[in-house]
PDB file of N, CA and C in Angstrom:
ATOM      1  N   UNK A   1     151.089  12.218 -36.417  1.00  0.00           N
ATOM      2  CA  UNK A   1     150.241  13.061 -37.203  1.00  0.00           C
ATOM      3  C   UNK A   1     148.995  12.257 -37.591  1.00  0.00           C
ATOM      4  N   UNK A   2     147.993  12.884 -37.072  1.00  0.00           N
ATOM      5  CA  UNK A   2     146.639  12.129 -37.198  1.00  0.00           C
ATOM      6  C   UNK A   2     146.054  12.608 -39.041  1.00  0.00           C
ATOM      7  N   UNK A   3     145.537  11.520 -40.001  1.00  0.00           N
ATOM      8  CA  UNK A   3     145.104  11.924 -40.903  1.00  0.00           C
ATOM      9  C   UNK A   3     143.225  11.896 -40.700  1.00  0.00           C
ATOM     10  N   UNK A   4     142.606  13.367 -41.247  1.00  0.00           N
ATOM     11  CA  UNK A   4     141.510  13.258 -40.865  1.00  0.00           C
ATOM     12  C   UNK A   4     140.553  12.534 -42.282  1.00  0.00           C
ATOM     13  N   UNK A   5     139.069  11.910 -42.174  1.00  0.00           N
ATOM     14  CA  UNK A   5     138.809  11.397 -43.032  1.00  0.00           C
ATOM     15  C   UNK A   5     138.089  12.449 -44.080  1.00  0.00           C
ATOM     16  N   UNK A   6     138.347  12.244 -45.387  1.00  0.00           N
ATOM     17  CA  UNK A   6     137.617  12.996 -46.175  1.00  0.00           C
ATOM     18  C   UNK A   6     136.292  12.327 -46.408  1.00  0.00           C
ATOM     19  N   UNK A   7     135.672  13.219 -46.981  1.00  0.00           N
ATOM     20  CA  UNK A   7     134.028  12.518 -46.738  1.00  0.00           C
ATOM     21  C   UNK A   7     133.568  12.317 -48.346  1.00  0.00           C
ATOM     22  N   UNK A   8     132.532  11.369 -48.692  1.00  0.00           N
ATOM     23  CA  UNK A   8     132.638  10.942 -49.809  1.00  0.00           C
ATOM     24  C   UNK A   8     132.351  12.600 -50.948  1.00  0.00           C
ATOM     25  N   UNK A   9     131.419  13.225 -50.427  1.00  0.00           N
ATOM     26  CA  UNK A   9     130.964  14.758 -50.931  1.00  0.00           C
ATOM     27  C   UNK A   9     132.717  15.227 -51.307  1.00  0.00           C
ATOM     28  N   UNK A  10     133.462  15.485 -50.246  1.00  0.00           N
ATOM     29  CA  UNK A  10     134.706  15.818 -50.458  1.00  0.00           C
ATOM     30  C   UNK A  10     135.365  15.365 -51.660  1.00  0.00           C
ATOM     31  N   UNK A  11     135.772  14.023 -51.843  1.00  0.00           N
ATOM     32  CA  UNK A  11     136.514  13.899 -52.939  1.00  0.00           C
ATOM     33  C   UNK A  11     135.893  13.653 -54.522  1.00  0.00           C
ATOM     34  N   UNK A  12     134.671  13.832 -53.882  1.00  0.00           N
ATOM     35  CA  UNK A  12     133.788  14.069 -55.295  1.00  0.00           C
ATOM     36  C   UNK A  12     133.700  15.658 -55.734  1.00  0.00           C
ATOM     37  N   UNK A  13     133.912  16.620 -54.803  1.00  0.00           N
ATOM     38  CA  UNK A  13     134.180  18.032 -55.542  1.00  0.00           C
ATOM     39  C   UNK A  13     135.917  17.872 -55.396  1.00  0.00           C
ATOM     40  N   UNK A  14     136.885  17.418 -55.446  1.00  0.00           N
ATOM     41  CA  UNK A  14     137.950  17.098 -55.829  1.00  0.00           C
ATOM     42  C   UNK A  14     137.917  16.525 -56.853  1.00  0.00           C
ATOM     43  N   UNK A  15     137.383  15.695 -57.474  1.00  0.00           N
ATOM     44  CA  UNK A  15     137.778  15.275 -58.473  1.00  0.00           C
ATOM     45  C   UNK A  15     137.088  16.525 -60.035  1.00  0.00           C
ATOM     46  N   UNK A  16     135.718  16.935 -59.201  1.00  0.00           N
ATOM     47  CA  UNK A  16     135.038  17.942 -60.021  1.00  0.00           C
ATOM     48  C   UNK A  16     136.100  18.906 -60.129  1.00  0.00           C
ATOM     49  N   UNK A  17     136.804  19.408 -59.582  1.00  0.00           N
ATOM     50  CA  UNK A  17     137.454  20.836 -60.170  1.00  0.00           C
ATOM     51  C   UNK A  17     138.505  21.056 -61.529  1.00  0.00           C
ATOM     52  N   UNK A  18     138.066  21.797 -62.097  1.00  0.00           N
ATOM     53  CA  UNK A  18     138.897  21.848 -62.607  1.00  0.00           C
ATOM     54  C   UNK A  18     138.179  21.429 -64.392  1.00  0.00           C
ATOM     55  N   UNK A  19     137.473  20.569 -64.153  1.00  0.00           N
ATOM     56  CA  UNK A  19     136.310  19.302 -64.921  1.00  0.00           C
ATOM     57  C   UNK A  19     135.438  20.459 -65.111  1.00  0.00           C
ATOM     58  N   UNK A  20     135.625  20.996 -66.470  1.00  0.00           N
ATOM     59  CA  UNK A  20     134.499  21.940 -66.842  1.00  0.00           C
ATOM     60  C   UNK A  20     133.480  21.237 -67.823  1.00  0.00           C
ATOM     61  N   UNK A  21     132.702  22.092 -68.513  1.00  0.00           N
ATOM     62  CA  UNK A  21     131.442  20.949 -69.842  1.00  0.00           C
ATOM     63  C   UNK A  21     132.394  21.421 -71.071  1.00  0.00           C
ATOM     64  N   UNK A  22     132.557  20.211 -71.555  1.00  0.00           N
ATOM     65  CA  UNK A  22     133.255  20.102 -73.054  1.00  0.00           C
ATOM     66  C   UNK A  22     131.803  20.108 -73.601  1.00  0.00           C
ATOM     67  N   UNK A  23     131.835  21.897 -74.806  1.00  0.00           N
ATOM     68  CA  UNK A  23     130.976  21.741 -76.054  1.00  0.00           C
ATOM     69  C   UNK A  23     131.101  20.232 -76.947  1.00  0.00           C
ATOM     70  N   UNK A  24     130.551  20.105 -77.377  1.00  0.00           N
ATOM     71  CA  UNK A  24     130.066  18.802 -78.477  1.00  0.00           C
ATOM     72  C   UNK A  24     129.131  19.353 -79.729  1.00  0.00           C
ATOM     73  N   UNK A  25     129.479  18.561 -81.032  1.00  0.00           N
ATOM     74  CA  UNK A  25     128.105  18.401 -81.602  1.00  0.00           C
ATOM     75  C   UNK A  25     127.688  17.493 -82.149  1.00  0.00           C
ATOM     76  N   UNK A  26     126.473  16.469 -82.238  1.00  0.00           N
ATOM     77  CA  UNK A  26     126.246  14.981 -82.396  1.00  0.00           C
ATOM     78  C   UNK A  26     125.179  15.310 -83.652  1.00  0.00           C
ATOM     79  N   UNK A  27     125.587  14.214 -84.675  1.00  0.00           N
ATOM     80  CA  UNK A  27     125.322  14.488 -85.822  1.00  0.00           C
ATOM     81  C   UNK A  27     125.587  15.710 -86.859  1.00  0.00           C
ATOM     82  N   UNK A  28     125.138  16.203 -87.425  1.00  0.00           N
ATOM     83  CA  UNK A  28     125.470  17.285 -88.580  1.00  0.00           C
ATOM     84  C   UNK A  28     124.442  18.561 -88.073  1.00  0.00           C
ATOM     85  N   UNK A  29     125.391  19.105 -87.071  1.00  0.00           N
ATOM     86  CA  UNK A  29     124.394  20.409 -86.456  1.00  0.00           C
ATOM     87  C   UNK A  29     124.746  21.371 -87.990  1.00  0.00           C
ATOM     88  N   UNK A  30     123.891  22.009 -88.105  1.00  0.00           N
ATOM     89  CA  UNK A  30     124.168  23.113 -88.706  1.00  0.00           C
ATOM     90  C   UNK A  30     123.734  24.085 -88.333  1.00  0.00           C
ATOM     91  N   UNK A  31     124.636  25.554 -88.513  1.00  0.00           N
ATOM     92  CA  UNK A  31     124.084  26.755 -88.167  1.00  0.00           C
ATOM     93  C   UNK A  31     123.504  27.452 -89.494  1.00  0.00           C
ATOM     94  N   UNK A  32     122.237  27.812 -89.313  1.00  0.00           N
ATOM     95  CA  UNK A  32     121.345  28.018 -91.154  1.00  0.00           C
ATOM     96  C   UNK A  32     122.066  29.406 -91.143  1.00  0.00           C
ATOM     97  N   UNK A  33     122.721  30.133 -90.292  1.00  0.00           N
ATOM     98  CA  UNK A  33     123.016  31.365 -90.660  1.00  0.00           C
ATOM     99  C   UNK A  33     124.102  31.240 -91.921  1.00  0.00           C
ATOM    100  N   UNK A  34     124.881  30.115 -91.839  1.00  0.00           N
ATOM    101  CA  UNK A  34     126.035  29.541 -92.833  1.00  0.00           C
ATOM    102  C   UNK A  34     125.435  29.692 -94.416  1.00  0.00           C
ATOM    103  N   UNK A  35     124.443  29.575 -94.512  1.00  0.00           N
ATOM    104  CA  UNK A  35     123.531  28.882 -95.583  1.00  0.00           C
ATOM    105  C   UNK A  35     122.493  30.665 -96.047  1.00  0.00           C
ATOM    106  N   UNK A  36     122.435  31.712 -95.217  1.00  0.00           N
ATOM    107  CA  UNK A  36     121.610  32.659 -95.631  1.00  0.00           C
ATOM    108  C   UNK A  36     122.528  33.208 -96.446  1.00  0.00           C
ATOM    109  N   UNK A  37     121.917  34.202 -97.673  1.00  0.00           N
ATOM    110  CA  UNK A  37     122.029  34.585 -98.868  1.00  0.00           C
ATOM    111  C   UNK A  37     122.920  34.064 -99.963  1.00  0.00           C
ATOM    112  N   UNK A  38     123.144  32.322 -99.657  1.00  0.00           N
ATOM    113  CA  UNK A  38     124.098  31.660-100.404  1.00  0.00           C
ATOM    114  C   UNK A  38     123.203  31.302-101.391  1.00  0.00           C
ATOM    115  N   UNK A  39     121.438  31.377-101.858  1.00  0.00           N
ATOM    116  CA  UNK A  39     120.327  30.500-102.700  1.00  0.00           C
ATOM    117  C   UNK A  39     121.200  30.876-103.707  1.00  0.00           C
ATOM    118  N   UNK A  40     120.922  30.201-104.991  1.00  0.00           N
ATOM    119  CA  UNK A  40     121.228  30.351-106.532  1.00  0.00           C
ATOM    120  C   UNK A  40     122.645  30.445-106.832  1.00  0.00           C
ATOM    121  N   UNK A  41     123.782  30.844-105.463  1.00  0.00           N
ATOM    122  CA  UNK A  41     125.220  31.090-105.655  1.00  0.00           C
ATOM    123  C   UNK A  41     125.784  29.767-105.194  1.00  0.00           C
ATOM    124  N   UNK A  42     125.604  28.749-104.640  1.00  0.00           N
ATOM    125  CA  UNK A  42     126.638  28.103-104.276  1.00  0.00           C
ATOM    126  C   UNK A  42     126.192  26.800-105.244  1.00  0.00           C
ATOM    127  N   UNK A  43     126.670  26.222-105.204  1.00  0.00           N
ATOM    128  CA  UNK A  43     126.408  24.620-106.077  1.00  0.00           C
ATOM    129  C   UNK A  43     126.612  23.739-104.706  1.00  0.00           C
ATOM    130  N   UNK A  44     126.013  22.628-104.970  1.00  0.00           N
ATOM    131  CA  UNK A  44     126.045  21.389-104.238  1.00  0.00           C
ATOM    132  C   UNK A  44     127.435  20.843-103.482  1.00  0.00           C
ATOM    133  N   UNK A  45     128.515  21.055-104.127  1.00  0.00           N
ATOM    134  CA  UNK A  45     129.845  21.251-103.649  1.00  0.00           C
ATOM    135  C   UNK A  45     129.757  22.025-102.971  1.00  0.00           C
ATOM    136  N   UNK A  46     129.466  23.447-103.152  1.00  0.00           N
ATOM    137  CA  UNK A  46     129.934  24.266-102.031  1.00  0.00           C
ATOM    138  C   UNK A  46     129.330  23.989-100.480  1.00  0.00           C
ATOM    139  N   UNK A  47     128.251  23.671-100.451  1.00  0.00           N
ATOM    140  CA  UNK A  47     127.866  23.653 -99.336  1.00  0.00           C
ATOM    141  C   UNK A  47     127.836  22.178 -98.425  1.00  0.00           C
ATOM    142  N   UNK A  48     128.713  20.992 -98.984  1.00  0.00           N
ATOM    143  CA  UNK A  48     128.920  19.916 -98.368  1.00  0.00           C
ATOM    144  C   UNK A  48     130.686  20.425 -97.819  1.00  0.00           C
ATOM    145  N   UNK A  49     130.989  21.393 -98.685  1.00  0.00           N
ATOM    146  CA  UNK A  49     132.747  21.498 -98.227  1.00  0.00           C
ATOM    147  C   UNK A  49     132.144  22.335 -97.404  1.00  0.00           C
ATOM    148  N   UNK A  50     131.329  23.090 -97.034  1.00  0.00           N
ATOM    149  CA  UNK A  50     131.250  23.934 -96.000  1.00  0.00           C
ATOM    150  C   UNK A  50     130.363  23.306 -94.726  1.00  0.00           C
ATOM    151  N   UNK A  51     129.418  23.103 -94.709  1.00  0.00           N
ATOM    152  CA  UNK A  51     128.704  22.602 -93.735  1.00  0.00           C
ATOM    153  C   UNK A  51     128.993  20.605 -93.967  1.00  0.00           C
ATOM    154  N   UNK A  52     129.572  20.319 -94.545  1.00  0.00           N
ATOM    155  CA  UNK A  52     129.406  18.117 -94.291  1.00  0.00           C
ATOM    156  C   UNK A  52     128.612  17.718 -95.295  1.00  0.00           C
ATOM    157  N   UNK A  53     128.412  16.130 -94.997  1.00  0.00           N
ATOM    158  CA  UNK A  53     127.496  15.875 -95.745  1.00  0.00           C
ATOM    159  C   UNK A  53     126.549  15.446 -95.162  1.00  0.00           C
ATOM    160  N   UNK A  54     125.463  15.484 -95.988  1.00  0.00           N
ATOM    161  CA  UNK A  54     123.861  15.377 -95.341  1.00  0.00           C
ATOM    162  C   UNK A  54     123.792  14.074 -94.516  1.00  0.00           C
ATOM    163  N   UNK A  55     122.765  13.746 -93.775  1.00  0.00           N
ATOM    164  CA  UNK A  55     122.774  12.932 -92.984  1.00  0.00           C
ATOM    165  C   UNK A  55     122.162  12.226 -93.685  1.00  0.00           C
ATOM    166  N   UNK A  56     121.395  12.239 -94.579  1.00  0.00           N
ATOM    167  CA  UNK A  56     120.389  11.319 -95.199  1.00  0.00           C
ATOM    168  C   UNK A  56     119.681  11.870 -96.726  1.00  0.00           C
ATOM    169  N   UNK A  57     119.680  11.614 -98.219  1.00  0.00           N
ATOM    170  CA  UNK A  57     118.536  12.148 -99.226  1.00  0.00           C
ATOM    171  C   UNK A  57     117.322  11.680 -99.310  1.00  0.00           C
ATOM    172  N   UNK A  58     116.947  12.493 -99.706  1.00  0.00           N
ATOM    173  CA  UNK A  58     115.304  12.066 -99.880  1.00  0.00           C
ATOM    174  C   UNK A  58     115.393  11.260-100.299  1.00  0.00           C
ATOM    175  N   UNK A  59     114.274   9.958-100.637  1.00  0.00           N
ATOM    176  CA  UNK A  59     114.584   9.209-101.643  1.00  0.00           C
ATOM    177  C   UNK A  59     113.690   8.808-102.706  1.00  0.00           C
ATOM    178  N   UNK A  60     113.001  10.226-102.977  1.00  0.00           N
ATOM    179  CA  UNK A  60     111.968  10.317-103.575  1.00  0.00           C
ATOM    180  C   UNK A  60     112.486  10.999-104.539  1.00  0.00           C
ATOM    181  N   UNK A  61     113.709  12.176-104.069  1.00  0.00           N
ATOM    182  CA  UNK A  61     114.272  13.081-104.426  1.00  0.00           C
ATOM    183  C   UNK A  61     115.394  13.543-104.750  1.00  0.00           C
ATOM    184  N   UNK A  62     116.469  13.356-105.232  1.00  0.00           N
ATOM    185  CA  UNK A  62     117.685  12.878-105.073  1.00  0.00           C
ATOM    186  C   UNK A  62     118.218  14.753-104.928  1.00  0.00           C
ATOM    187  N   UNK A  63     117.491  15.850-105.266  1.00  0.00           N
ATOM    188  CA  UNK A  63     117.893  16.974-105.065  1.00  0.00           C
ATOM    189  C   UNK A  63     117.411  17.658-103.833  1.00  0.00           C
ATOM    190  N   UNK A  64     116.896  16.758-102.784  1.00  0.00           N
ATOM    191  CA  UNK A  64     116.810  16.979-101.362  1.00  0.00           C
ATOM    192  C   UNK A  64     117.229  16.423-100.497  1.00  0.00           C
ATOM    193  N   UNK A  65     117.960  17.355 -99.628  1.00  0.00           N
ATOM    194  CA  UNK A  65     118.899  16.251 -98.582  1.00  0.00           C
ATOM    195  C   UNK A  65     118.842  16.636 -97.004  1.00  0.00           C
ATOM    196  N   UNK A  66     118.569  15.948 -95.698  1.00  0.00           N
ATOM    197  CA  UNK A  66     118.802  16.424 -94.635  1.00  0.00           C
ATOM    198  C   UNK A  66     119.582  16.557 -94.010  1.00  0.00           C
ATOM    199  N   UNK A  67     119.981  17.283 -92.963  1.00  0.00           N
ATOM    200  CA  UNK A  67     120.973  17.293 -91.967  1.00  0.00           C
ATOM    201  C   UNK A  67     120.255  17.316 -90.607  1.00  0.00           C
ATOM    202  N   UNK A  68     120.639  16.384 -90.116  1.00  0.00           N
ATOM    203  CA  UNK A  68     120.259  15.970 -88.435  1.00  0.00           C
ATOM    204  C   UNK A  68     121.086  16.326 -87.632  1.00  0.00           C
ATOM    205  N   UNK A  69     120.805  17.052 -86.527  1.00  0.00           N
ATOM    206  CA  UNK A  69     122.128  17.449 -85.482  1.00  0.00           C
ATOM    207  C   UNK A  69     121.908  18.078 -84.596  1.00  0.00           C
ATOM    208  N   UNK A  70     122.633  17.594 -83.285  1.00  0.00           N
ATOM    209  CA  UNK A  70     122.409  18.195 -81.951  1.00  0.00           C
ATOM    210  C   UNK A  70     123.625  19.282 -81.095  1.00  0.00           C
ATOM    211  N   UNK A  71     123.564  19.894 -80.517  1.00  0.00           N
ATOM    212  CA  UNK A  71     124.520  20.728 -79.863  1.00  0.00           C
ATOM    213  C   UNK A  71     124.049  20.880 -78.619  1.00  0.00           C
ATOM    214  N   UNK A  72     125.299  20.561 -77.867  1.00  0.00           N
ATOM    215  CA  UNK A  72     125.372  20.764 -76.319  1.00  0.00           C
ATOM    216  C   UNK A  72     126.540  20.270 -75.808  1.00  0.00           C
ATOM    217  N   UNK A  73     126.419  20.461 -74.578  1.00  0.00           N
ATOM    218  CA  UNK A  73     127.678  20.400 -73.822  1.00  0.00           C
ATOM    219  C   UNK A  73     127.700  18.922 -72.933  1.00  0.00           C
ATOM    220  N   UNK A  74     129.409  18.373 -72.926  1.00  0.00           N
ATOM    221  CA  UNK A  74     129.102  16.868 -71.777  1.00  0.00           C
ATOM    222  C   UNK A  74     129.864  17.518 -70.645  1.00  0.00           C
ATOM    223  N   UNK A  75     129.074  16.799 -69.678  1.00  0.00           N
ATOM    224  CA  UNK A  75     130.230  17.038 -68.099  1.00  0.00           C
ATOM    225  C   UNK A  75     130.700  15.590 -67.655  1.00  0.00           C
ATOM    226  N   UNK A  76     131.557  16.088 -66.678  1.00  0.00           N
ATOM    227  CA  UNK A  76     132.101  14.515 -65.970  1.00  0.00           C
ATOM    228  C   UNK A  76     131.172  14.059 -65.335  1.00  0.00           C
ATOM    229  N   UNK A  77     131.053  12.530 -65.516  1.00  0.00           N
ATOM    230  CA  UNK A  77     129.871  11.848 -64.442  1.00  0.00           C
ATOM    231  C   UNK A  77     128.730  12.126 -64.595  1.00  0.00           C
ATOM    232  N   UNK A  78     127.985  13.455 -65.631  1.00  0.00           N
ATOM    233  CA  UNK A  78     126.587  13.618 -65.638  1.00  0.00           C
ATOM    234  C   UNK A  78     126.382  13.340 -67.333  1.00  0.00           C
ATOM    235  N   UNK A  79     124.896  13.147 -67.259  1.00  0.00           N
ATOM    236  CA  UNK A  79     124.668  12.781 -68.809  1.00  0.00           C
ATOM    237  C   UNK A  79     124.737  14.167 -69.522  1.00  0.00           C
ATOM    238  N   UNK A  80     125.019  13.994 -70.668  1.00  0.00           N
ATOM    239  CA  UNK A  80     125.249  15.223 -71.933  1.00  0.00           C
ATOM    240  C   UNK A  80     123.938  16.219 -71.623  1.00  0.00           C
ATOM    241  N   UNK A  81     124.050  16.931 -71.945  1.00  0.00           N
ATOM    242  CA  UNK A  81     123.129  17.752 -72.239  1.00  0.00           C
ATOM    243  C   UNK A  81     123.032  18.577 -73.488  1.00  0.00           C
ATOM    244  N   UNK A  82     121.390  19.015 -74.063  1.00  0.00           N
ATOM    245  CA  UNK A  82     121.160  19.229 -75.463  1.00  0.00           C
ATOM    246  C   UNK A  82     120.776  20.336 -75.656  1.00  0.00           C
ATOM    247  N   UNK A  83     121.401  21.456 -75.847  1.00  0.00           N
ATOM    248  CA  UNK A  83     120.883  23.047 -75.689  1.00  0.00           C
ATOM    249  C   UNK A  83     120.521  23.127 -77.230  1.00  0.00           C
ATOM    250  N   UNK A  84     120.321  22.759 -78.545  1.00  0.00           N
ATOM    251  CA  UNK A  84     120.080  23.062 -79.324  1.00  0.00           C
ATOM    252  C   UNK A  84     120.044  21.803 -80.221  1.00  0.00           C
ATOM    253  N   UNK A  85     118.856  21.421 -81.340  1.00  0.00           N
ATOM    254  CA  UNK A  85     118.407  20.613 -81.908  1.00  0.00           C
ATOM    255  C   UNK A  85     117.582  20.648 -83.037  1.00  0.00           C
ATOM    256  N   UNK A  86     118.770  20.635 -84.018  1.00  0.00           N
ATOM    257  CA  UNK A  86     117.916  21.010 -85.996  1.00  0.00           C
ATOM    258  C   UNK A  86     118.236  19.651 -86.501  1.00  0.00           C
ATOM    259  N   UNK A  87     116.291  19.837 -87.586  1.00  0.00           N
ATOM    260  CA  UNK A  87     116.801  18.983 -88.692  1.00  0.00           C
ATOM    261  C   UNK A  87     116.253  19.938 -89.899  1.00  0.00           C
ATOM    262  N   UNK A  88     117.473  20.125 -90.826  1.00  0.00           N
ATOM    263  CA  UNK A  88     117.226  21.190 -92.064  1.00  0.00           C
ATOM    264  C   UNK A  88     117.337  20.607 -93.088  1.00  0.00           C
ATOM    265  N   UNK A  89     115.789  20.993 -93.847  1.00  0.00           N
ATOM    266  CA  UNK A  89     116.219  20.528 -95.097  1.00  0.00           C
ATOM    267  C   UNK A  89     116.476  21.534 -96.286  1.00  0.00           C
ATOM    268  N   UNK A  90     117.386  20.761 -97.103  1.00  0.00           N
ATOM    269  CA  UNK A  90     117.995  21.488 -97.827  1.00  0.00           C
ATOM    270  C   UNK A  90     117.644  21.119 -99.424  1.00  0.00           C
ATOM    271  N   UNK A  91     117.369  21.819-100.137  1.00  0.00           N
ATOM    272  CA  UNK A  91     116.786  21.527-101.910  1.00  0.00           C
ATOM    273  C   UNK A  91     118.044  22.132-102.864  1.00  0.00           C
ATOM    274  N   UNK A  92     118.088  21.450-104.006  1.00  0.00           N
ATOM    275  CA  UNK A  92     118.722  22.020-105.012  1.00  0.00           C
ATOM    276  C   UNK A  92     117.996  22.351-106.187  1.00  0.00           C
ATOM    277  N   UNK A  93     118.372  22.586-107.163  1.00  0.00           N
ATOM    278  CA  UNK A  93     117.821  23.104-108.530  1.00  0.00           C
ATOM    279  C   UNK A  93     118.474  22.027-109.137  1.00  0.00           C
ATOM    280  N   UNK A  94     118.297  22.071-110.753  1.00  0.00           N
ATOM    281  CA  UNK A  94     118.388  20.953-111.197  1.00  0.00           C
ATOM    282  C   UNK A  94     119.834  21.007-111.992  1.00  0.00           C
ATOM    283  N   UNK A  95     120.363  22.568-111.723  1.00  0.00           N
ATOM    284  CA  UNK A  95     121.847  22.324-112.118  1.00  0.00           C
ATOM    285  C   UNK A  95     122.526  22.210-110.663  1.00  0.00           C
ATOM    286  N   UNK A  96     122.094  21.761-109.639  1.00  0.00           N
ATOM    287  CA  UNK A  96     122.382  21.155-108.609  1.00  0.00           C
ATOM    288  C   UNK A  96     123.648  22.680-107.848  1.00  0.00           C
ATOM    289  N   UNK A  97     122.321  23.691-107.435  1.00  0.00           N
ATOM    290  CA  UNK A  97     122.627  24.856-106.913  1.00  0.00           C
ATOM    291  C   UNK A  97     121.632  25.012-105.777  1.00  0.00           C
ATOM    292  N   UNK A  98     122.122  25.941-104.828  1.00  0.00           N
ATOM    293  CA  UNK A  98     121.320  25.790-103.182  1.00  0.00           C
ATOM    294  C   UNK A  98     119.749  26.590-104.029  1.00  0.00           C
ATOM    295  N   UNK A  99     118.921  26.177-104.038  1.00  0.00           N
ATOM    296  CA  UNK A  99     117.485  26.626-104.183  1.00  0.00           C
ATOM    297  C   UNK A  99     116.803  27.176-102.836  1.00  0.00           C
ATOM    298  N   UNK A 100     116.768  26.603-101.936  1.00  0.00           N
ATOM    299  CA  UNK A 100     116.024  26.829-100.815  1.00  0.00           C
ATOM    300  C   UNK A 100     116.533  25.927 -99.930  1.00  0.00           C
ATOM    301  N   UNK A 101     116.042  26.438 -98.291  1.00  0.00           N
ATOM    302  CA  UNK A 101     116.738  25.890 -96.882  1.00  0.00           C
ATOM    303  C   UNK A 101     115.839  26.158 -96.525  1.00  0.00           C
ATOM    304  N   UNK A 102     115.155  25.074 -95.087  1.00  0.00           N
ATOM    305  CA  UNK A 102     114.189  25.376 -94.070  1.00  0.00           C
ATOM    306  C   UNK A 102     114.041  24.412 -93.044  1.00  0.00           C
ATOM    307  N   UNK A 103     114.175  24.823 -91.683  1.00  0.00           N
ATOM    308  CA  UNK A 103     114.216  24.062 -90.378  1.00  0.00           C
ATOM    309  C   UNK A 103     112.827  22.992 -90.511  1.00  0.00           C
ATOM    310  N   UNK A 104     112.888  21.543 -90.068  1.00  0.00           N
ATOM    311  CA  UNK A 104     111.702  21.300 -89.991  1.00  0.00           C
ATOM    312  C   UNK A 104     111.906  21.159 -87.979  1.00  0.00           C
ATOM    313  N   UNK A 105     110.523  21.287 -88.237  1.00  0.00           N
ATOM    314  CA  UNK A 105     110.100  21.082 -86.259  1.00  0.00           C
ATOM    315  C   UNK A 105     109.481  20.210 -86.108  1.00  0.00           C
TER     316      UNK A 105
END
């Protein structure tokens, strides 16, 4: 029984099958939809138990805080890829309640 040779293309879509893109998210993605009509109702707690904690405070400001974060998908053997990319900042009031949210670009 003769074995025939596989070709390098060949066992490289062999090893691909099957090998789909694992979602990811790198850093503190947030979705701002989480965050609409929560202003004046949630306190500072609520929205670190819900969305994390900020990536960074102002430090000018101690009632402003950012969140940095990327979303996309990794595959086998190819580099990640980045379908979506926020940094939001987020303000409190001074009894440390959501005041205002806004994407910067």
């Amino acid at each position: 029984m003769k074995l025939k040779k596989i070709s390098k293309m060949g066992i490289f879509a062999l090893l691909m099958t099957g090998c789909g893109a694992d979602p990811y998210n790198q850093g503190n993605y947030v979705d701002i939809a989480t965050l609409k009509g929560k202003e004046g109702i949630w306190s500072k707690a609520d929205v670190e138990q819900t969305i994390g904690s900020p990536s960074f405070v102002d430090p000018a400001n101690s009632l402003i805080v950012y969140y940095v974060g990327a979303q996309g998908y990794k595959y086998p053997v190819v580099s990640p890829t980045i379908n979506k990319a926020l940094t939001l900042k987020v303000e409190y009031d001074a009894n440390q309640r959501l005041k205002k949210f806004s994407e910067i670009e």
